[in-house]
C-alpha atoms as a PDB file:
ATOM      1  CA  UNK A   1     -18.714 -12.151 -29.941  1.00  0.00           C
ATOM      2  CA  UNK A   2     -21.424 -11.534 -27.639  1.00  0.00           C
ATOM      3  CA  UNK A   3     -21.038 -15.247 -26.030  1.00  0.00           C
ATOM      4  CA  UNK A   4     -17.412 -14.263 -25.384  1.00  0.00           C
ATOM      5  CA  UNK A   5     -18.233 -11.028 -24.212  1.00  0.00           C
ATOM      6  CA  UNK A   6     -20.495 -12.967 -21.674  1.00  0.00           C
ATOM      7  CA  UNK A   7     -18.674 -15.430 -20.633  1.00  0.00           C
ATOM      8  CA  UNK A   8     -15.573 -12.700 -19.431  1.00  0.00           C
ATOM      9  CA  UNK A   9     -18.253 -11.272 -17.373  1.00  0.00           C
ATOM     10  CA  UNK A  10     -19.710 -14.123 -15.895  1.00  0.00           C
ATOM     11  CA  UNK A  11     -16.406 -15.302 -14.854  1.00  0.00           C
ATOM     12  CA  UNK A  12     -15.267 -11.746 -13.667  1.00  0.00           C
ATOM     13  CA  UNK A  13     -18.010 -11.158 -11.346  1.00  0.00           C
ATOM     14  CA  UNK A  14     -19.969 -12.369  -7.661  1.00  0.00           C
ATOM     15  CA  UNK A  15     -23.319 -12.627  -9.199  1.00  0.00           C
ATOM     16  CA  UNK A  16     -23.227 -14.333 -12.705  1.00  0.00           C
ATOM     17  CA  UNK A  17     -26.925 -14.819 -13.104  1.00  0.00           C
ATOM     18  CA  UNK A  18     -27.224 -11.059 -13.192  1.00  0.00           C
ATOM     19  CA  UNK A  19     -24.980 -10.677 -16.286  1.00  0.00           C
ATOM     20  CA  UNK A  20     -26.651  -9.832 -19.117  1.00  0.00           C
ATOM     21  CA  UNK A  21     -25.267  -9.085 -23.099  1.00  0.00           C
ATOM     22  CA  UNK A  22     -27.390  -7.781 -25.962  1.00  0.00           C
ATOM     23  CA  UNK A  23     -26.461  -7.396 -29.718  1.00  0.00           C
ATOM     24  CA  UNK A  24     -27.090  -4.500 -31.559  1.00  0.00           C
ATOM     25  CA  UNK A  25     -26.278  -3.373 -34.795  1.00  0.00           C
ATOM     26  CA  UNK A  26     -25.364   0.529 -35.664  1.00  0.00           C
ATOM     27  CA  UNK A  27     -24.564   0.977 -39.416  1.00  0.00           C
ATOM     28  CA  UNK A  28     -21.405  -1.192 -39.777  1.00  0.00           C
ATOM     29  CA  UNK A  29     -20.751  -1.454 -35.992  1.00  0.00           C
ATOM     30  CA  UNK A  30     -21.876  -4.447 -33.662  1.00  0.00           C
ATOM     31  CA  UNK A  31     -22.590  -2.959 -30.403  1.00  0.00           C
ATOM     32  CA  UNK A  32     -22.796  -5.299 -27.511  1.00  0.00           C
ATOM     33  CA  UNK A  33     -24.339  -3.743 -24.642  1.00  0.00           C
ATOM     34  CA  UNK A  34     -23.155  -5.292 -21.200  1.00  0.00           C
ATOM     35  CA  UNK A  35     -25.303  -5.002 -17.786  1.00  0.00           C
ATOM     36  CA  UNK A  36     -24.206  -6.556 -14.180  1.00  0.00           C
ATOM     37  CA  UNK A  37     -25.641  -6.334 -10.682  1.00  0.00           C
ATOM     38  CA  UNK A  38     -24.720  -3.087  -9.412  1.00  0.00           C
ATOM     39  CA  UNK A  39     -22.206  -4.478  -6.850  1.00  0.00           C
ATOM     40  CA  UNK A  40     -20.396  -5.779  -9.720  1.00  0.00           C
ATOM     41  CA  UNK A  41     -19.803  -2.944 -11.795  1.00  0.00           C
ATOM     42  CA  UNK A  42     -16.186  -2.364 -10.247  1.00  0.00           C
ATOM     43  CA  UNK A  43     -15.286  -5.626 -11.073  1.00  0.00           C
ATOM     44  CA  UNK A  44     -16.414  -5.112 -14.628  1.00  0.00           C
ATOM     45  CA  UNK A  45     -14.526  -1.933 -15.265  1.00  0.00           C
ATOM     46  CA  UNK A  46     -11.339  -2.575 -13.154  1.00  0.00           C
ATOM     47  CA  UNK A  47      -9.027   0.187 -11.484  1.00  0.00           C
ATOM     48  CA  UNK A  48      -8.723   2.924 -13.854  1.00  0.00           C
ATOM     49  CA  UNK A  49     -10.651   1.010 -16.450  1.00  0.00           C
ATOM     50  CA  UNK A  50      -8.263  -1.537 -17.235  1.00  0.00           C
ATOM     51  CA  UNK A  51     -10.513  -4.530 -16.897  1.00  0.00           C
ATOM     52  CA  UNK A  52     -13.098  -3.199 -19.112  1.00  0.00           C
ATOM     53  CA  UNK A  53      -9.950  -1.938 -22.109  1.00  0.00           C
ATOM     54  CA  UNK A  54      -8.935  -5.471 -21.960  1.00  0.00           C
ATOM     55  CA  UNK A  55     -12.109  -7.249 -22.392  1.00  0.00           C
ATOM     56  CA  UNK A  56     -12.830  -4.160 -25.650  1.00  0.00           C
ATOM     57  CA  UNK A  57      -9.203  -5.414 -27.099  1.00  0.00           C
ATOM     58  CA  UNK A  58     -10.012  -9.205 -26.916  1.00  0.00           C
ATOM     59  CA  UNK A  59     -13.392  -8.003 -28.493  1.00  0.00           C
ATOM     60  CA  UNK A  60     -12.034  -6.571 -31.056  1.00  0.00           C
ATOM     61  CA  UNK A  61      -8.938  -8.627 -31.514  1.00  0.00           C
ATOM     62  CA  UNK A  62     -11.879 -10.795 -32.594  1.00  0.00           C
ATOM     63  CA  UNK A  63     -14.158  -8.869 -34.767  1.00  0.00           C
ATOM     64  CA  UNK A  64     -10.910  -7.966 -36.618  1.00  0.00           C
ATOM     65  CA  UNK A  65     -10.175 -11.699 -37.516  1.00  0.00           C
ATOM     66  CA  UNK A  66     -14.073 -11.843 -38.459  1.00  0.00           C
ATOM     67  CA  UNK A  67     -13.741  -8.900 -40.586  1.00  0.00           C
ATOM     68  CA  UNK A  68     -15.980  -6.591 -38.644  1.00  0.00           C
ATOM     69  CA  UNK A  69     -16.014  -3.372 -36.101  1.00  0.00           C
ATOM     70  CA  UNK A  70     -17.565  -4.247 -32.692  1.00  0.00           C
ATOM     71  CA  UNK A  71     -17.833  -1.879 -30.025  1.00  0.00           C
ATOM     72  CA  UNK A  72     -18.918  -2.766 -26.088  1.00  0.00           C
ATOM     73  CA  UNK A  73     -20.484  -0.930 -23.680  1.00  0.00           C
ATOM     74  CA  UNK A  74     -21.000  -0.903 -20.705  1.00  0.00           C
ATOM     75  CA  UNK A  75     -24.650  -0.044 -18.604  1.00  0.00           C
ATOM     76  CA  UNK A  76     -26.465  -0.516 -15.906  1.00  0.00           C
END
């Protein structure tokens, strides 16, 4: 999840080499933690946050077929 998380990003923004995904785990709940250059954060996120709800419902679209929750956020 967090290689397709990743590879969204990477493809989504100017600077890939600044994109950066980490795996957590919170009880039952994968939390993958997203961080882009600065410049790139509107790209990320999308107007009114639709970039960043689609790349969450292909996440878990995913970790529902796997049988697990997944969450993703988004820092800087």
């Amino acid at each position: 999840m967090r290689e397709l998380v990743e590879t969204i990003a990477k493809a989504l923004v100017d600077d890939p080499t600044q994109v950066r995904t980490t795996e957590e785990m919170e009880e039952d709940t994968t939390v993958i933690k997203l961080t882009v250059a600065k410049e790139d954060m509107g790209r990320i996120i999308g107007k009114e946050g639709r970039t960043a709800k689609a790349i969450r419902t292909l996440l878990n679209a995913v970790s529902t077929k796997d049988n697990k929750k997944a969450v993703l956020k988004i820092v800087e």
